[in-house]
C-alpha atoms as a PDB file:
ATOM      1  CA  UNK A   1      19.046 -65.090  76.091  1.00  0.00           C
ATOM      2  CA  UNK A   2      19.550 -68.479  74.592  1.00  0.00           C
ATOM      3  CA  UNK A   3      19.573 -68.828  70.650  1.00  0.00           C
ATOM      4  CA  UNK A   4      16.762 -71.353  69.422  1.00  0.00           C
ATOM      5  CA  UNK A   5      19.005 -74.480  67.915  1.00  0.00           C
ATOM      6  CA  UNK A   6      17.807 -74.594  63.794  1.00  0.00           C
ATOM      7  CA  UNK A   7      17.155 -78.187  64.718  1.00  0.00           C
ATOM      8  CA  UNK A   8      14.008 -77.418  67.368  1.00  0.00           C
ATOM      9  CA  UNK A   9      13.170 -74.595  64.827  1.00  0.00           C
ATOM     10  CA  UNK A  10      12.672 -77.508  61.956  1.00  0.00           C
ATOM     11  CA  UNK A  11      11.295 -79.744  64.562  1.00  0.00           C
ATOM     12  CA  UNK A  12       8.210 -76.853  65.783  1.00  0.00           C
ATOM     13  CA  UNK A  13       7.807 -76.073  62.306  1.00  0.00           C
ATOM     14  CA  UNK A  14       7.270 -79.139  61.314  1.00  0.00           C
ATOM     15  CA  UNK A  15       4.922 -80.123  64.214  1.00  0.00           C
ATOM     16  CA  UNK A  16       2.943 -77.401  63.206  1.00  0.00           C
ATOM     17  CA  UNK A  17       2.892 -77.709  59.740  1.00  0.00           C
ATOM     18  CA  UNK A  18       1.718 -81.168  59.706  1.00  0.00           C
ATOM     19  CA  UNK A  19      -1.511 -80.128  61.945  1.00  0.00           C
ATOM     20  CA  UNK A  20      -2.730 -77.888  58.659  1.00  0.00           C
ATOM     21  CA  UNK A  21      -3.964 -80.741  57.515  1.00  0.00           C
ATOM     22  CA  UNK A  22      -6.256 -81.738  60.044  1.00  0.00           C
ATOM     23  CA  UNK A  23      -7.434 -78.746  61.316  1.00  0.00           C
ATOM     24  CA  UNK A  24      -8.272 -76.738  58.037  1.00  0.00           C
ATOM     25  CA  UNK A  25     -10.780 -79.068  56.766  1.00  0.00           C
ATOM     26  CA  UNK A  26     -11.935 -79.588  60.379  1.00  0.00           C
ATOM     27  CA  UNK A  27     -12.946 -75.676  60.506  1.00  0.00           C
ATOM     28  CA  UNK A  28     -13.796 -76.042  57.232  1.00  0.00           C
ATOM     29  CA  UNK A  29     -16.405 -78.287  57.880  1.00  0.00           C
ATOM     30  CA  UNK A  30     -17.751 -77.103  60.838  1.00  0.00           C
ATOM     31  CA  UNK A  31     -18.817 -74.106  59.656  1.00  0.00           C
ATOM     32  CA  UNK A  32     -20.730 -75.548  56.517  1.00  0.00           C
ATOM     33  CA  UNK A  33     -22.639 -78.352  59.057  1.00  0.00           C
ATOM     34  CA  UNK A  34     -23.920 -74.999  60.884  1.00  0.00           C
ATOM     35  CA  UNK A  35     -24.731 -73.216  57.755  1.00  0.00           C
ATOM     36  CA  UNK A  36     -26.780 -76.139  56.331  1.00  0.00           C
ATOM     37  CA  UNK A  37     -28.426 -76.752  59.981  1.00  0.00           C
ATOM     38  CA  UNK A  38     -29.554 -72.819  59.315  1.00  0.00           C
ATOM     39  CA  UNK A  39     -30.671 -73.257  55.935  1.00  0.00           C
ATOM     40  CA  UNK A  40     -33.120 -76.478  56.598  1.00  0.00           C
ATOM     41  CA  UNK A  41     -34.668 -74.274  59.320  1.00  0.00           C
ATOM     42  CA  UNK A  42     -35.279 -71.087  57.275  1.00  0.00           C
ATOM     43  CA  UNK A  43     -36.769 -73.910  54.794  1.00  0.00           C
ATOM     44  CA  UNK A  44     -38.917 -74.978  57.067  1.00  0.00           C
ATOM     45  CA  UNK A  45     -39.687 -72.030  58.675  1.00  0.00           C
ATOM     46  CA  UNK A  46     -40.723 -70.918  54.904  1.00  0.00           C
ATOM     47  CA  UNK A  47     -43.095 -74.197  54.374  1.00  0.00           C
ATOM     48  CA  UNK A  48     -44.525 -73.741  57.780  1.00  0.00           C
ATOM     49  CA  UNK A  49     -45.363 -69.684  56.752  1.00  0.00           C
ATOM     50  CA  UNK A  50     -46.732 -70.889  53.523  1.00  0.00           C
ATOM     51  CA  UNK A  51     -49.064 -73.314  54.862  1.00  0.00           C
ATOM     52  CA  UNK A  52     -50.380 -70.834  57.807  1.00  0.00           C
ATOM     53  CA  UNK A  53     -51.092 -68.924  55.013  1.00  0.00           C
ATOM     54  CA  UNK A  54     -52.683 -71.406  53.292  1.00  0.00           C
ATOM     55  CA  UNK A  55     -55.315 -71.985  56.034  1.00  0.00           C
ATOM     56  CA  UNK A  56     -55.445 -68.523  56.501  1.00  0.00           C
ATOM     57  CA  UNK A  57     -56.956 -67.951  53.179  1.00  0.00           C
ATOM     58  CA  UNK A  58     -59.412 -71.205  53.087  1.00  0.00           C
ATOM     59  CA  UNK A  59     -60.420 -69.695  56.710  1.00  0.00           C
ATOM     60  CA  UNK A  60     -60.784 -66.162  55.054  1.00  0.00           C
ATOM     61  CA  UNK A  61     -62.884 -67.483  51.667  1.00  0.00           C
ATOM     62  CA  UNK A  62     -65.082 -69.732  54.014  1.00  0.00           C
ATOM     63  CA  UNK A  63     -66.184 -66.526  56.251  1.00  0.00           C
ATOM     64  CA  UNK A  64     -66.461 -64.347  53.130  1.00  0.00           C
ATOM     65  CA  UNK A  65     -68.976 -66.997  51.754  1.00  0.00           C
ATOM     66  CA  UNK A  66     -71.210 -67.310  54.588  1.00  0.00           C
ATOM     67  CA  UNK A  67     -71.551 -63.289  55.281  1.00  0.00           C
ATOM     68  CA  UNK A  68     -72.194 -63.252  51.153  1.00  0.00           C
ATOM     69  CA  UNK A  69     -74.879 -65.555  51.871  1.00  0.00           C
ATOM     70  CA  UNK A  70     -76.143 -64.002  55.122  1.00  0.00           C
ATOM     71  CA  UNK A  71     -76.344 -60.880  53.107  1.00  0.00           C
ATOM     72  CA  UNK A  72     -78.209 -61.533  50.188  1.00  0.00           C
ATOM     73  CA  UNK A  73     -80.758 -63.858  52.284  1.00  0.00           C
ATOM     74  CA  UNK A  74     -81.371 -61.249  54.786  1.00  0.00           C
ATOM     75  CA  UNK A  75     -81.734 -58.237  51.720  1.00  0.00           C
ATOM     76  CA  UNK A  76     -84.230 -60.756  49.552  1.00  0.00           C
ATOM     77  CA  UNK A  77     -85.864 -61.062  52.895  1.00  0.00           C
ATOM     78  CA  UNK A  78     -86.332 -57.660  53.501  1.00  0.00           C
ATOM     79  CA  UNK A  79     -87.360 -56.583  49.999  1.00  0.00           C
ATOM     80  CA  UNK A  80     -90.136 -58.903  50.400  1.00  0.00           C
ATOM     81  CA  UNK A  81     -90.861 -57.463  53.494  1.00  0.00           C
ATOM     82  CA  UNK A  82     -90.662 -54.004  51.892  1.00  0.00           C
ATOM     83  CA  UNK A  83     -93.075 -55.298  48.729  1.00  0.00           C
ATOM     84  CA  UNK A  84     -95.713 -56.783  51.227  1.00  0.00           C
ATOM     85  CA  UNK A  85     -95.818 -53.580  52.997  1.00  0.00           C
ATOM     86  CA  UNK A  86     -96.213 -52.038  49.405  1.00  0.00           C
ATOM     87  CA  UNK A  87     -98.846 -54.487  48.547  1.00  0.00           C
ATOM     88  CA  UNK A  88    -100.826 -54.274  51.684  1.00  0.00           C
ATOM     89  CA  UNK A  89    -101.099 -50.432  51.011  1.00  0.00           C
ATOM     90  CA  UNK A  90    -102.158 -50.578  47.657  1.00  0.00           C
ATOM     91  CA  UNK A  91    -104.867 -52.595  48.206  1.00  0.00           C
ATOM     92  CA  UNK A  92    -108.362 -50.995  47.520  1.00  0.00           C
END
């Protein structure tokens, strides 16, 4: 086997030394871009629940206010129903 020469030792070492530099903060940087990609989506994805909740709830109120309505007309209905019937049989 051949000995390396200290010379292409220095030379490799330095060569590979000097690409630190450039491809530390390249990873670096990389890998916050994706991480900040991710986080504006589970933002949005957060606003987008929020307001299908939102709806959800107007939707929800709105039906619970017309079968509240449809309830108490159709009871006051039927207790005058009930006190005609009442009234009918009472009569001399």
């Amino acid at each position: 086997m051949k000995k390396s020469s200290p010379r292409a030792v220095k030379v490799l070492l330095f060569v590979t030394l000097s690409m630190v530099p450039v491809i530390v903060p390249t990873i670096a940087l990389a890998q916050t871009g994706q991480t900040n990609d991710d986080d504006k989506g589970v933002k949005q994805d957060a606003k987008d629940a929020g307001h299908s909740t939102k709806e959800a709830t107007k939707k929800t109120g709105s039906n619970i206010k017309k079968g509240t309505k449809h309830v108490v007309n159709k009871s006051a209905s039927k207790t005058a129903e009930g006190s005609d019937k009442v009234a009918d049989k009472t009569k001399p």
